[in-house]
C-alpha atoms as a PDB file:
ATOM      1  CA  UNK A   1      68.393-120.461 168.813  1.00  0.00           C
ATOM      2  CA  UNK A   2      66.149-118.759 171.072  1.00  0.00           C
ATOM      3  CA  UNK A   3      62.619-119.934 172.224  1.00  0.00           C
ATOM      4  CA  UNK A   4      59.635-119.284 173.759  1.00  0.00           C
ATOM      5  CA  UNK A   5      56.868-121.190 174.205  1.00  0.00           C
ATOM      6  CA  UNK A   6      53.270-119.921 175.309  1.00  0.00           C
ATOM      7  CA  UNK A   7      49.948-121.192 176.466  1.00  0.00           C
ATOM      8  CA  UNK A   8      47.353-119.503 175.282  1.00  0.00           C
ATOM      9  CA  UNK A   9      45.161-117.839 178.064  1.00  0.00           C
ATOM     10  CA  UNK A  10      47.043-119.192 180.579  1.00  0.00           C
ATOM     11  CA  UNK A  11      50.719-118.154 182.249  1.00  0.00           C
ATOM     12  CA  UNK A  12      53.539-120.666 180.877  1.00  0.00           C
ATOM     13  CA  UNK A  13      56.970-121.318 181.100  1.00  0.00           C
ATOM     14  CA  UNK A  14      58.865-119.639 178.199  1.00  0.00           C
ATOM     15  CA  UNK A  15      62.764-120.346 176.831  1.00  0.00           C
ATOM     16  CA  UNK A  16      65.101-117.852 176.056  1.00  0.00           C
ATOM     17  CA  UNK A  17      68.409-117.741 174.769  1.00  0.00           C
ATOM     18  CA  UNK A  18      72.210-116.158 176.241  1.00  0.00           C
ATOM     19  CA  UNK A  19      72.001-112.796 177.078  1.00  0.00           C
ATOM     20  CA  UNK A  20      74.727-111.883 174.204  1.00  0.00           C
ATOM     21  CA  UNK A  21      71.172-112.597 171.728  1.00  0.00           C
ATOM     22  CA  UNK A  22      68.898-110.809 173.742  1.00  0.00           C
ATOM     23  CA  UNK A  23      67.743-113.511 176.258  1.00  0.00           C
ATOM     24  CA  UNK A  24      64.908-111.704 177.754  1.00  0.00           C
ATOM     25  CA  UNK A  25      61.546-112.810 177.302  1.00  0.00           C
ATOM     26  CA  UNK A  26      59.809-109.611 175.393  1.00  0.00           C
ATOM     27  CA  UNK A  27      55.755-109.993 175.566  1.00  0.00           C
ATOM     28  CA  UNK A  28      55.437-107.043 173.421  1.00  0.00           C
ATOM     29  CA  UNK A  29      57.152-108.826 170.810  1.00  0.00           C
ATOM     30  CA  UNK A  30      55.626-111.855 171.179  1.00  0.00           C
ATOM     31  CA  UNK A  31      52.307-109.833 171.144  1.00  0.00           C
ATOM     32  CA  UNK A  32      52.625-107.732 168.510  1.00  0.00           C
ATOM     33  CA  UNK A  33      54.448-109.601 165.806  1.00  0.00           C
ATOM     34  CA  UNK A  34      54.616-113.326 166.897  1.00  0.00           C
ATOM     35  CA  UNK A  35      50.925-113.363 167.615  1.00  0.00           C
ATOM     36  CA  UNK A  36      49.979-111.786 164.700  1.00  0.00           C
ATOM     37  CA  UNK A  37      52.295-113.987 162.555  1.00  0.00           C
ATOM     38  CA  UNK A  38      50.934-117.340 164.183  1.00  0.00           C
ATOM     39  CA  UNK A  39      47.303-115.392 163.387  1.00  0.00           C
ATOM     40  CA  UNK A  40      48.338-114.941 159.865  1.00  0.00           C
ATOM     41  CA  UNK A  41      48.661-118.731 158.870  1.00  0.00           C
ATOM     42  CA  UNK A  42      45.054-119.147 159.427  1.00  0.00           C
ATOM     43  CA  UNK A  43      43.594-116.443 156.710  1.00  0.00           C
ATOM     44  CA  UNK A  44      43.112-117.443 153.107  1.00  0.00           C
ATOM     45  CA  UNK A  45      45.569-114.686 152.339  1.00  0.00           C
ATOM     46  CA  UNK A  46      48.220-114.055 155.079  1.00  0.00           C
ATOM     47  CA  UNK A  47      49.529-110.893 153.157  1.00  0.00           C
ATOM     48  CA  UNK A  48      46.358-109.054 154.042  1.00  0.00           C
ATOM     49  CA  UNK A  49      47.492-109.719 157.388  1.00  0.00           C
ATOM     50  CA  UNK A  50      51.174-109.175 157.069  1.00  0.00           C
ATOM     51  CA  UNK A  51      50.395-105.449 155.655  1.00  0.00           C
ATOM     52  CA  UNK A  52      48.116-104.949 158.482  1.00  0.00           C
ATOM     53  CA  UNK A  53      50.328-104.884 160.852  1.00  0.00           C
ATOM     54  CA  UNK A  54      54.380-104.878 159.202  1.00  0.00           C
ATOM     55  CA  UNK A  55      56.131-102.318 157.381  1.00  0.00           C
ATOM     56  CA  UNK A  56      57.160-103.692 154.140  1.00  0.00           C
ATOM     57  CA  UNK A  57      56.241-107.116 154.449  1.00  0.00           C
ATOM     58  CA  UNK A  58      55.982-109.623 151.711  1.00  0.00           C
ATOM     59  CA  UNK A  59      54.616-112.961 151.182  1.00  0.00           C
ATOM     60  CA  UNK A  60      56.720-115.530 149.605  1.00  0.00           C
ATOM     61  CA  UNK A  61      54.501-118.322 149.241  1.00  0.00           C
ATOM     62  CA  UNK A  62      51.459-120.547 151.141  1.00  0.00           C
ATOM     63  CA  UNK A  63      52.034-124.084 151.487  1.00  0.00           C
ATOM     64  CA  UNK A  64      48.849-126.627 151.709  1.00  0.00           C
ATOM     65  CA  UNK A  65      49.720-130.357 151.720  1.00  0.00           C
ATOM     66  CA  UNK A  66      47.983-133.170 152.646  1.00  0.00           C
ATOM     67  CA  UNK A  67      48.808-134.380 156.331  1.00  0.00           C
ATOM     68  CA  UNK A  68      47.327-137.896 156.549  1.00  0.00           C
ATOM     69  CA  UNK A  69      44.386-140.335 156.103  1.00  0.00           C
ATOM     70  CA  UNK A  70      41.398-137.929 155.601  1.00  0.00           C
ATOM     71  CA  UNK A  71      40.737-135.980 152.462  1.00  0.00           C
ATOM     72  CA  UNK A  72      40.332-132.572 154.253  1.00  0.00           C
ATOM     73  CA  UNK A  73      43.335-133.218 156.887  1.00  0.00           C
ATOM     74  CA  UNK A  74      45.515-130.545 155.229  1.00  0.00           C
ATOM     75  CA  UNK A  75      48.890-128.865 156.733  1.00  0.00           C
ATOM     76  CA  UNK A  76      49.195-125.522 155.751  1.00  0.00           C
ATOM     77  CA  UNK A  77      51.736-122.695 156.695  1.00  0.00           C
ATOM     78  CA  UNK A  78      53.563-119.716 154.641  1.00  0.00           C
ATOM     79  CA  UNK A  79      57.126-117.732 154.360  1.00  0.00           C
ATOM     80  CA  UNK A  80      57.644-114.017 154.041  1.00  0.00           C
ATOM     81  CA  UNK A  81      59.923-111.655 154.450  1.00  0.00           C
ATOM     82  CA  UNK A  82      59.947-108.455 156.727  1.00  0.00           C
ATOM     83  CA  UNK A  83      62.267-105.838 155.074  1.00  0.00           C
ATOM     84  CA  UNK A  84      60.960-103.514 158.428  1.00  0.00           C
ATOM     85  CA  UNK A  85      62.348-106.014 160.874  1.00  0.00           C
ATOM     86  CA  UNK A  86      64.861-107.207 158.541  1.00  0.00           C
ATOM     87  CA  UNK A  87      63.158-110.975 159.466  1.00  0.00           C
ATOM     88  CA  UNK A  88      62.215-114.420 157.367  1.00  0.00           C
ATOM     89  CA  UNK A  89      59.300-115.811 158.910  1.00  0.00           C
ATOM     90  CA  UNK A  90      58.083-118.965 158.857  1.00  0.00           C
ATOM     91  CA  UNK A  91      54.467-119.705 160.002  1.00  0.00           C
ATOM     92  CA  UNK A  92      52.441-122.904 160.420  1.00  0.00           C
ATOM     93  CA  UNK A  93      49.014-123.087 160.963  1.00  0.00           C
ATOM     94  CA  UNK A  94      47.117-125.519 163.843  1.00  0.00           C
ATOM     95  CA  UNK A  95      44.818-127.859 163.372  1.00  0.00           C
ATOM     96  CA  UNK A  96      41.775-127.432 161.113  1.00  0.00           C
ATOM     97  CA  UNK A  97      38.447-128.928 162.471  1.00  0.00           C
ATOM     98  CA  UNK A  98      37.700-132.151 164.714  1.00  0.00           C
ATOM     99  CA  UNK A  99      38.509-134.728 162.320  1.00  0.00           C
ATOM    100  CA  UNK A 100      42.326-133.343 162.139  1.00  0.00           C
ATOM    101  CA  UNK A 101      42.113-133.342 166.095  1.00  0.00           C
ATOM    102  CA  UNK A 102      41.033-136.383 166.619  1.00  0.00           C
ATOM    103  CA  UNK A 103      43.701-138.023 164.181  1.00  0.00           C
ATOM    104  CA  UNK A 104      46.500-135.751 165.586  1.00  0.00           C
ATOM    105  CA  UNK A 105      45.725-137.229 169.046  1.00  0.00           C
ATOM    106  CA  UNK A 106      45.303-140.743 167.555  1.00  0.00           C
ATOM    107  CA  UNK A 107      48.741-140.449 165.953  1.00  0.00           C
ATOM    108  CA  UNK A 108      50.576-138.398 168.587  1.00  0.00           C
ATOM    109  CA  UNK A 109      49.659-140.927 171.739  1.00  0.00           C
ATOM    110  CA  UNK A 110      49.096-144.285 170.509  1.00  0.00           C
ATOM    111  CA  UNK A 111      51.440-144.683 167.313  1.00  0.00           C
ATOM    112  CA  UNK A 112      55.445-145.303 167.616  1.00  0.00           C
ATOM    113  CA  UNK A 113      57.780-141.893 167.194  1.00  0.00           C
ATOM    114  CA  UNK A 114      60.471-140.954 164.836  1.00  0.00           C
ATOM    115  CA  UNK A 115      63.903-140.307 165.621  1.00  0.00           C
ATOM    116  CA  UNK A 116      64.292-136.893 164.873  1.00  0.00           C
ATOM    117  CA  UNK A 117      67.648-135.305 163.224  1.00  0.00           C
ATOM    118  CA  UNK A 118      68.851-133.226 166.686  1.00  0.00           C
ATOM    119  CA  UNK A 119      67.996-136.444 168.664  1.00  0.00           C
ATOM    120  CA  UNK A 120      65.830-138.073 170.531  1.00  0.00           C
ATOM    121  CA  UNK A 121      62.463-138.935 168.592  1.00  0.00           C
ATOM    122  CA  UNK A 122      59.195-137.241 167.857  1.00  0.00           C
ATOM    123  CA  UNK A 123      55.428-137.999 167.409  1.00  0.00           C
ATOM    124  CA  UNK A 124      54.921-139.887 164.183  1.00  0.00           C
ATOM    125  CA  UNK A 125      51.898-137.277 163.058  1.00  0.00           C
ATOM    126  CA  UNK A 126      53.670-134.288 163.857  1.00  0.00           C
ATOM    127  CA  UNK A 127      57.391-135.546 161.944  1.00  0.00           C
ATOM    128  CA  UNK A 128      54.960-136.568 158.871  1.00  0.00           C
ATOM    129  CA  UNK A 129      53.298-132.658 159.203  1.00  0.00           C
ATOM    130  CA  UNK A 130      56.863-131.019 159.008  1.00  0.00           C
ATOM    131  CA  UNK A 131      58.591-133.214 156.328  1.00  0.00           C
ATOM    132  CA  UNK A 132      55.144-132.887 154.340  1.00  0.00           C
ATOM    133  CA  UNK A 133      55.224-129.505 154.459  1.00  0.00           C
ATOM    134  CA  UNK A 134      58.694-128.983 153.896  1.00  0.00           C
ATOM    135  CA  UNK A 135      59.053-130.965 150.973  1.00  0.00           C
ATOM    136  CA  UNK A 136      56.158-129.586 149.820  1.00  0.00           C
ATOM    137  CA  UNK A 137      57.795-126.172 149.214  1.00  0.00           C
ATOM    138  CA  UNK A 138      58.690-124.759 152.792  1.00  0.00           C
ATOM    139  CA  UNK A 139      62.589-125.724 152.308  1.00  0.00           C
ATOM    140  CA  UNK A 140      62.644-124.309 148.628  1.00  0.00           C
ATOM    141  CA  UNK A 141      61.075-121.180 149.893  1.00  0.00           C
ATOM    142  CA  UNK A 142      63.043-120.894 152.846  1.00  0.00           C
ATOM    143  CA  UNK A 143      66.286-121.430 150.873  1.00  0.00           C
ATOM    144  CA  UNK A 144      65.640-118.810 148.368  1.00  0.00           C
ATOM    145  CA  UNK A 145      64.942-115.941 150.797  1.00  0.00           C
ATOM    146  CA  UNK A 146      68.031-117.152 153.073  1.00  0.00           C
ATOM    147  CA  UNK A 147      69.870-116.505 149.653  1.00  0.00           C
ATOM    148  CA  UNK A 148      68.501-113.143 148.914  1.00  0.00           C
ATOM    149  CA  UNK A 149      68.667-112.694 153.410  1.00  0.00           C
ATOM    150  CA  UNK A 150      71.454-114.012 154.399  1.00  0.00           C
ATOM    151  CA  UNK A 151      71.705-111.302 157.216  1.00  0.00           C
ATOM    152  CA  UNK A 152      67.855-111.252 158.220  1.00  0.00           C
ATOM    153  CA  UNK A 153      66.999-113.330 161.202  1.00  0.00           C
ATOM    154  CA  UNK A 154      64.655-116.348 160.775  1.00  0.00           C
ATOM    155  CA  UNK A 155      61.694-115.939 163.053  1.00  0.00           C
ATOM    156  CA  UNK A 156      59.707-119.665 163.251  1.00  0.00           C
ATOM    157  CA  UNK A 157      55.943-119.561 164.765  1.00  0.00           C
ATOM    158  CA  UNK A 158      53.097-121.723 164.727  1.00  0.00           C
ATOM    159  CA  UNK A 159      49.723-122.257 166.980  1.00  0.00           C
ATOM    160  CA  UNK A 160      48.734-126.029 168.633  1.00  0.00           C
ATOM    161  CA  UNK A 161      50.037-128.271 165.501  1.00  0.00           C
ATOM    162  CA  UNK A 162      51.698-125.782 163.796  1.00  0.00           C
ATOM    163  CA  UNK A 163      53.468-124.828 167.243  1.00  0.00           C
ATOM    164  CA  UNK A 164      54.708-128.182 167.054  1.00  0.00           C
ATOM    165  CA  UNK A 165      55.202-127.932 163.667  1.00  0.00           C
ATOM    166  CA  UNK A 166      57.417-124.590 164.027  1.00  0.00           C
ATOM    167  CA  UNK A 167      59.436-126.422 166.947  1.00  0.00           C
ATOM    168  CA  UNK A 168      60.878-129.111 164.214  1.00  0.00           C
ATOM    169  CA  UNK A 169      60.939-126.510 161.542  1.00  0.00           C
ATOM    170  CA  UNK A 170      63.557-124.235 164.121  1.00  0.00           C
ATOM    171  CA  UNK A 171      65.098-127.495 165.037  1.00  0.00           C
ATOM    172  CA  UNK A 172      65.488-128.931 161.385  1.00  0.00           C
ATOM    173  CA  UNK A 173      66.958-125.536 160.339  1.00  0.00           C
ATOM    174  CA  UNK A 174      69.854-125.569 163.316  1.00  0.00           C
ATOM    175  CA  UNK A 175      71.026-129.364 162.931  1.00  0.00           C
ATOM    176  CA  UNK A 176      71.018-129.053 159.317  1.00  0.00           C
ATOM    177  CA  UNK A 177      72.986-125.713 159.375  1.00  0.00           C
ATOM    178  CA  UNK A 178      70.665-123.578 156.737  1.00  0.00           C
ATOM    179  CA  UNK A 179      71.220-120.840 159.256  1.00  0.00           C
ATOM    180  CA  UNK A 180      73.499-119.626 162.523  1.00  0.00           C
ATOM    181  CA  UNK A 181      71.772-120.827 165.470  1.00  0.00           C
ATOM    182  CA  UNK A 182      72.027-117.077 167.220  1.00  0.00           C
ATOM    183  CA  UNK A 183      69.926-115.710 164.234  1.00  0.00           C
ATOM    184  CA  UNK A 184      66.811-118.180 164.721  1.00  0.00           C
ATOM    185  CA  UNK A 185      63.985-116.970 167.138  1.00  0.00           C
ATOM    186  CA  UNK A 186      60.988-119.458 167.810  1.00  0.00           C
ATOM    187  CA  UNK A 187      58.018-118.788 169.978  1.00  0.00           C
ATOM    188  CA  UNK A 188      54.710-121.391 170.003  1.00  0.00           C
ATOM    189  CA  UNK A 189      52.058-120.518 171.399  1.00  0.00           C
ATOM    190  CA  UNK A 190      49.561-123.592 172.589  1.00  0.00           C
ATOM    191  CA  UNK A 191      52.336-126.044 171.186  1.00  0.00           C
ATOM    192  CA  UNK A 192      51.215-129.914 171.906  1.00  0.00           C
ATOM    193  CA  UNK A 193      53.770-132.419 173.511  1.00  0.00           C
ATOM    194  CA  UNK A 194      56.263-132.569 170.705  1.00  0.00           C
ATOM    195  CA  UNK A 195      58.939-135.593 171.387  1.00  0.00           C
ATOM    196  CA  UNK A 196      60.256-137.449 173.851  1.00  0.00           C
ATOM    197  CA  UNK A 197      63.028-136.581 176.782  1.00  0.00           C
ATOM    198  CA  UNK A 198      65.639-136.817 174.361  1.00  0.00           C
ATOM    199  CA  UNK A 199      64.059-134.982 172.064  1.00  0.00           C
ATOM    200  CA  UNK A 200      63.120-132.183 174.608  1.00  0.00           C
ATOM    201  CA  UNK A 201      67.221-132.202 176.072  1.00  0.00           C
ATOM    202  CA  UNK A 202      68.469-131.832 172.373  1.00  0.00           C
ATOM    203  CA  UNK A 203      66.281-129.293 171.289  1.00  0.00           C
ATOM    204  CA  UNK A 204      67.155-127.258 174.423  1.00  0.00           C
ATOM    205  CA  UNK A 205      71.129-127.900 173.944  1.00  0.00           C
ATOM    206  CA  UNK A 206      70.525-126.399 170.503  1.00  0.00           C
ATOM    207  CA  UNK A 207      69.000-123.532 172.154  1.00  0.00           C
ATOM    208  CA  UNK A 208      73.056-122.901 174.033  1.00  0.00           C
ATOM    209  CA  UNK A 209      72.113-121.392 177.245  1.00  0.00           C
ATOM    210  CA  UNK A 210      68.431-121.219 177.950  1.00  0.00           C
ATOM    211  CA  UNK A 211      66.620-119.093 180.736  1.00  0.00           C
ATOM    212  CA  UNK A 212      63.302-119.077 181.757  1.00  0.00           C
ATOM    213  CA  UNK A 213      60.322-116.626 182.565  1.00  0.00           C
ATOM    214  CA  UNK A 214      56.581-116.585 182.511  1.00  0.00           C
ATOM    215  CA  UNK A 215      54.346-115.739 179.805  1.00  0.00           C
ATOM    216  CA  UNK A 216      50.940-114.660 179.699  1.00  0.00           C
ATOM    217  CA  UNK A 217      49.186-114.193 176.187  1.00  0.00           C
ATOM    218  CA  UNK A 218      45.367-114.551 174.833  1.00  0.00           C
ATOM    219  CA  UNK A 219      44.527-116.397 172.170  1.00  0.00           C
ATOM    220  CA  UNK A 220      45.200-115.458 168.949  1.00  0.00           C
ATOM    221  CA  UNK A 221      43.047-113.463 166.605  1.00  0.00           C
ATOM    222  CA  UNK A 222      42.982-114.271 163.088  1.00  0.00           C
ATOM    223  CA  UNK A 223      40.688-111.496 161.656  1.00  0.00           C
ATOM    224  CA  UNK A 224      42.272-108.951 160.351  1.00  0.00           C
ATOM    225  CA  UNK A 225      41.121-105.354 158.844  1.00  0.00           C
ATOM    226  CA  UNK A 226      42.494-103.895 155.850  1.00  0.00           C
ATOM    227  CA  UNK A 227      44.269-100.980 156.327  1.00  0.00           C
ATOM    228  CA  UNK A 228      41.713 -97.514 155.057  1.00  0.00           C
ATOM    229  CA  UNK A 229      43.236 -96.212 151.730  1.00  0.00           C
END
């Protein structure tokens, strides 16, 4: 599995994978189709997005499930497919409004942590987010392109909670062998504290070999234009 991880506006430390699955950190491709991706989960319809910017790209399905206590606290993310990149992507959006940041910090500091399937254990609020949203539809979804795919690649992104949420999703889909570590690329960009030590040592081991460079991205930008007829 390869990662990266990004700060937004800022230079971070990123994780790559061996050199025999292309280990080195690429910023155009974490700008031009990462970014855009983790943009994507934010619009009311991502595949206005995905058409702006991929060549045959198709939505499978957007996910919107109820994270915790407050009505309007929703998770959302979607799967697609790029036929041009020969990719399933899997997208998660961050959090919506103050009331979902305060309760995300609430949850993430002061409550106890899971124990997470790769090890070690994870903030209670962001283990709920995943399993909600995977339940919810992510896993059928992802299962029935991986079916139709079975050669694509499985690229996993997500921005602040859904960063966090893309770094279980990668993690979930390696331990629980839906898919060949070497084909699974994940890059967050302003992911939150995710899990403990452990939890940080297993999801690296999972990763094989890991190296590390600098990144230096701006935040993302969600509006997208329609392509002129």
């Amino acid at each position: 599995m390869k990662t990266v991880t990004v700060l937004l506006g800022v230079c971070a430390l990123a994780s790559a994978a061996p050199a025999s699955i292309d280990a080195t950190y690429s910023d155009a491709v974490a700008r031009s189709k990462m970014l855009p991706l983790a943009s994507a989960a934010y619009a009311k319809n991502p595949q206005n997005c995905l058409t702006n910017k991929f060549t045959n790209a198709m939505l499978k399905r957007q996910v919107n499930v109820k994270c915790d206590a407050f009505k309007s606290d929703i998770c959302s993310g979607y799967s697609a497919v790029l036929n041009g990149d020969k990719a399933i992507v899997l997208s998660f959006r961050g959090t919506d409004g103050f009331l979902q940041l305060i309760e995300e910090a609430n949850k993430s500091v002061f409550e106890s942590q899971t124990a997470w399937i790769a090890g070690g254990k994870v903030s209670k609020y962001f283990y709920d987010a995943f399993m909600g949203m995977w339940n919810g539809g992510v896993k059928d979804d992802f299962n029935t392109l991986r079916a139709k795919y079975p050669t694509y690649q499985v690229w996993v992104t997500g921005h602040s909670l859904g960063g966090a949420m893309a770094s279980l999703a990668a993690s979930y889909i390696v331990a629980a062998n839906l898919a060949p570590a070497a084909n699974v690329e994940l890059v967050t960009f302003g992911q939150p504290r995710t899990g403990n030590k452990d939890f940080a040592a297993a999801h690296d081991k999972q990763s094989d070999e890991l190296r590390h460079q600098t990144a230096c991205v701006v935040k993302p930008n969600v509006k997208h234009k329609k392509k002129a007829k």
